[in-house]
C-alpha atoms as a PDB file:
ATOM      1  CA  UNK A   1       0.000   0.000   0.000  1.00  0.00           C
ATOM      2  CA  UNK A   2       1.803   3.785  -0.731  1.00  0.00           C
ATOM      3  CA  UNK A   3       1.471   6.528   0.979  1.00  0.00           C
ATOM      4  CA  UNK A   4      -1.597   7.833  -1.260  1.00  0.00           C
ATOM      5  CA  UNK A   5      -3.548   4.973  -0.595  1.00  0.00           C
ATOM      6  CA  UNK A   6      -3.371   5.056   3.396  1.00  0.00           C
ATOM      7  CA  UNK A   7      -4.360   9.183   2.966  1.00  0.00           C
ATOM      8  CA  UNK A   8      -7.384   8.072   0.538  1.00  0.00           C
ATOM      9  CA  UNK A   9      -8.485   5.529   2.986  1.00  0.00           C
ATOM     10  CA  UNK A  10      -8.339   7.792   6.237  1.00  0.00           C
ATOM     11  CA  UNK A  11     -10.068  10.675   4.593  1.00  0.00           C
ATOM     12  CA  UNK A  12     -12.604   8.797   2.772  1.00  0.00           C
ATOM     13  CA  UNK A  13     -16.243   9.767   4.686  1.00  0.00           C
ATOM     14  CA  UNK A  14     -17.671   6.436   6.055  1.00  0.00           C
ATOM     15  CA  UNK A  15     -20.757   5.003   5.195  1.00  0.00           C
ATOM     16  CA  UNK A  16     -23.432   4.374   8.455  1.00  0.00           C
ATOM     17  CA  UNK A  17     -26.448   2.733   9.036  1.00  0.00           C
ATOM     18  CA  UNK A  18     -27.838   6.267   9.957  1.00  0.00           C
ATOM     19  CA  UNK A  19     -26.200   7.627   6.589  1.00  0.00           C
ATOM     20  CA  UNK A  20     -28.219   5.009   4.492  1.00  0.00           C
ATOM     21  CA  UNK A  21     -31.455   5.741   6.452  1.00  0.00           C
ATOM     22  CA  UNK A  22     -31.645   9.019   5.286  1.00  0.00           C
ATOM     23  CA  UNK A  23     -30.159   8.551   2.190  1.00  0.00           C
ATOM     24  CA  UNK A  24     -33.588   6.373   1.329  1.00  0.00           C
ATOM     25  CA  UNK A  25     -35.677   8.404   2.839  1.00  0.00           C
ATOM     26  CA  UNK A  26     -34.676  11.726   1.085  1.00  0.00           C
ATOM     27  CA  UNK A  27     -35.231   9.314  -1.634  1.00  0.00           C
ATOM     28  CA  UNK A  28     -38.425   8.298  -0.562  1.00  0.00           C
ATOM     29  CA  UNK A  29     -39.573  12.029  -0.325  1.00  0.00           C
ATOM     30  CA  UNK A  30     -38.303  13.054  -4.028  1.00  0.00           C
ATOM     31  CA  UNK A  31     -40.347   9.657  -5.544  1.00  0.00           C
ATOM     32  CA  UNK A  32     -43.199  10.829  -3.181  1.00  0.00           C
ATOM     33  CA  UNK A  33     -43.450  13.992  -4.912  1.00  0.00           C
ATOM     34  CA  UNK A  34     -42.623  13.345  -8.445  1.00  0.00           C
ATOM     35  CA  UNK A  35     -45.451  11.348  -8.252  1.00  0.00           C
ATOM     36  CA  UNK A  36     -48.002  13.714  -7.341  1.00  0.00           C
ATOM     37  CA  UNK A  37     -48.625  16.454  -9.365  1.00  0.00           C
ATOM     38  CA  UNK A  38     -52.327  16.997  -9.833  1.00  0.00           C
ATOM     39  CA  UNK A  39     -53.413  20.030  -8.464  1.00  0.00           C
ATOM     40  CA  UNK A  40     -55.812  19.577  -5.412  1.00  0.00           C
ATOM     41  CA  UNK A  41     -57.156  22.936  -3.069  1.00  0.00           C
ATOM     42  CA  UNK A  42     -55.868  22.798   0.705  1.00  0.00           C
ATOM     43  CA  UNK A  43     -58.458  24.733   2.940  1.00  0.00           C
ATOM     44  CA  UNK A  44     -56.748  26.471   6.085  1.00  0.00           C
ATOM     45  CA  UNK A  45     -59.032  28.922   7.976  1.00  0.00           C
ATOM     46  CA  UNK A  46     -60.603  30.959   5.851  1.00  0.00           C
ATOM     47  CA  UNK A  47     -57.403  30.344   3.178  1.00  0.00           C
ATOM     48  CA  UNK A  48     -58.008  28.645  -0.266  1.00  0.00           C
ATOM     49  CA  UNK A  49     -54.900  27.642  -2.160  1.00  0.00           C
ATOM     50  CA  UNK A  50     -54.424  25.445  -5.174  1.00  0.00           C
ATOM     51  CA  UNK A  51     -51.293  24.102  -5.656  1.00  0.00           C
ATOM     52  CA  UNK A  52     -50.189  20.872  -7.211  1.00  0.00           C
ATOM     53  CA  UNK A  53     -50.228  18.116  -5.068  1.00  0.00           C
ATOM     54  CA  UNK A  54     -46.046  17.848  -4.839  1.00  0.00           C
ATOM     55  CA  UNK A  55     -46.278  21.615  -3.561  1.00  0.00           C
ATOM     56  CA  UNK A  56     -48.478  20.483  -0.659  1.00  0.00           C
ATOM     57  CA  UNK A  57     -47.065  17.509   0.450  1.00  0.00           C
ATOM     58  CA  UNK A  58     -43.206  19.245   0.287  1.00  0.00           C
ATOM     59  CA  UNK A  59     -44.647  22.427   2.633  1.00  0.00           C
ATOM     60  CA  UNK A  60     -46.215  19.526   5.289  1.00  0.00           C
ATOM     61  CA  UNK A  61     -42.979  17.791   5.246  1.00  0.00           C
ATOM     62  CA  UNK A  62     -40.627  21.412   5.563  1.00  0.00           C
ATOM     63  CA  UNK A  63     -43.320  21.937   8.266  1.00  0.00           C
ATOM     64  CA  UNK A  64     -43.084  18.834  10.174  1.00  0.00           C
ATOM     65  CA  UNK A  65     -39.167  18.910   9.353  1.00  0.00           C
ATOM     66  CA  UNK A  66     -39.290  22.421  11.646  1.00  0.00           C
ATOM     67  CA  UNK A  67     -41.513  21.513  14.147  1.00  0.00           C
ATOM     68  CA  UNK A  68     -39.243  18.842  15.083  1.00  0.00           C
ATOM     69  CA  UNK A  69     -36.401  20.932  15.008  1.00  0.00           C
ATOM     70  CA  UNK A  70     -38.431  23.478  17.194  1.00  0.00           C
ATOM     71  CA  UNK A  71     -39.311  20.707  19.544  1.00  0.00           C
ATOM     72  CA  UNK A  72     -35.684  19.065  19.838  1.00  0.00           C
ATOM     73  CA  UNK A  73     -34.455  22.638  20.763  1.00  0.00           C
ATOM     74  CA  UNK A  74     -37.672  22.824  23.403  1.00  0.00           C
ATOM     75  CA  UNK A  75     -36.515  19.594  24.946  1.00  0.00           C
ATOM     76  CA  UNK A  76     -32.264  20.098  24.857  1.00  0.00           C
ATOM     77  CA  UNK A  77     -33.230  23.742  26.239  1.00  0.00           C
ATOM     78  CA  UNK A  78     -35.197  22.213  29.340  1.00  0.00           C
ATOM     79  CA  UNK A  79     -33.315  19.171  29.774  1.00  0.00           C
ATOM     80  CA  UNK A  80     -30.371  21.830  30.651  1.00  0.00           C
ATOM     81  CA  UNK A  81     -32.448  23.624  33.012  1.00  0.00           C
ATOM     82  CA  UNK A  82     -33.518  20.885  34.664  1.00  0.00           C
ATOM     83  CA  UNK A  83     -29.650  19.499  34.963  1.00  0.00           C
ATOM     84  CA  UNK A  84     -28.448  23.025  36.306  1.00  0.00           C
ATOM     85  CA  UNK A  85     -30.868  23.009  39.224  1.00  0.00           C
END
């Protein structure tokens, strides 16, 4: 082995099980919406929109995709508190 393989092999990223997981289900998402593009109307209040169907279903998962966010913030944030007291 040279000296260029052994610097390929140490900086080479590694592939996880974690990796993979969202690797299929970023994949998962893009099939999900390339599938769906008939336009349907979401009702929210007193709010009409049409949209194609893709549009919708990528805003509910950047939605859910921040509320989690939001959330794991929420938690970490208190779980601090809590271990300061």
């Amino acid at each position: 082995m040279t000296e260029r393989d052994s610097k390929w092999s140490a900086s080479r990223p590694r592939l996880t099980p974690g990796l993979v997981l969202w690797g299929v289900l970023a994949i998962s998402a893009l099939v999900l919406l390339a599938q769906n593009s008939t336009d349907t109307t979401v009702q929210f209040f007193w709010f009409d929109v049409t949209a194609p169907l893709f549009v919708v279903i990528g805003a509910a998962l950047l939605i859910g995709w921040g509320l989690g966010e939001l959330g794991s913030k929420i938690w970490s944030r208190r779980r601090r508190r809590q271990s300061d007291h």
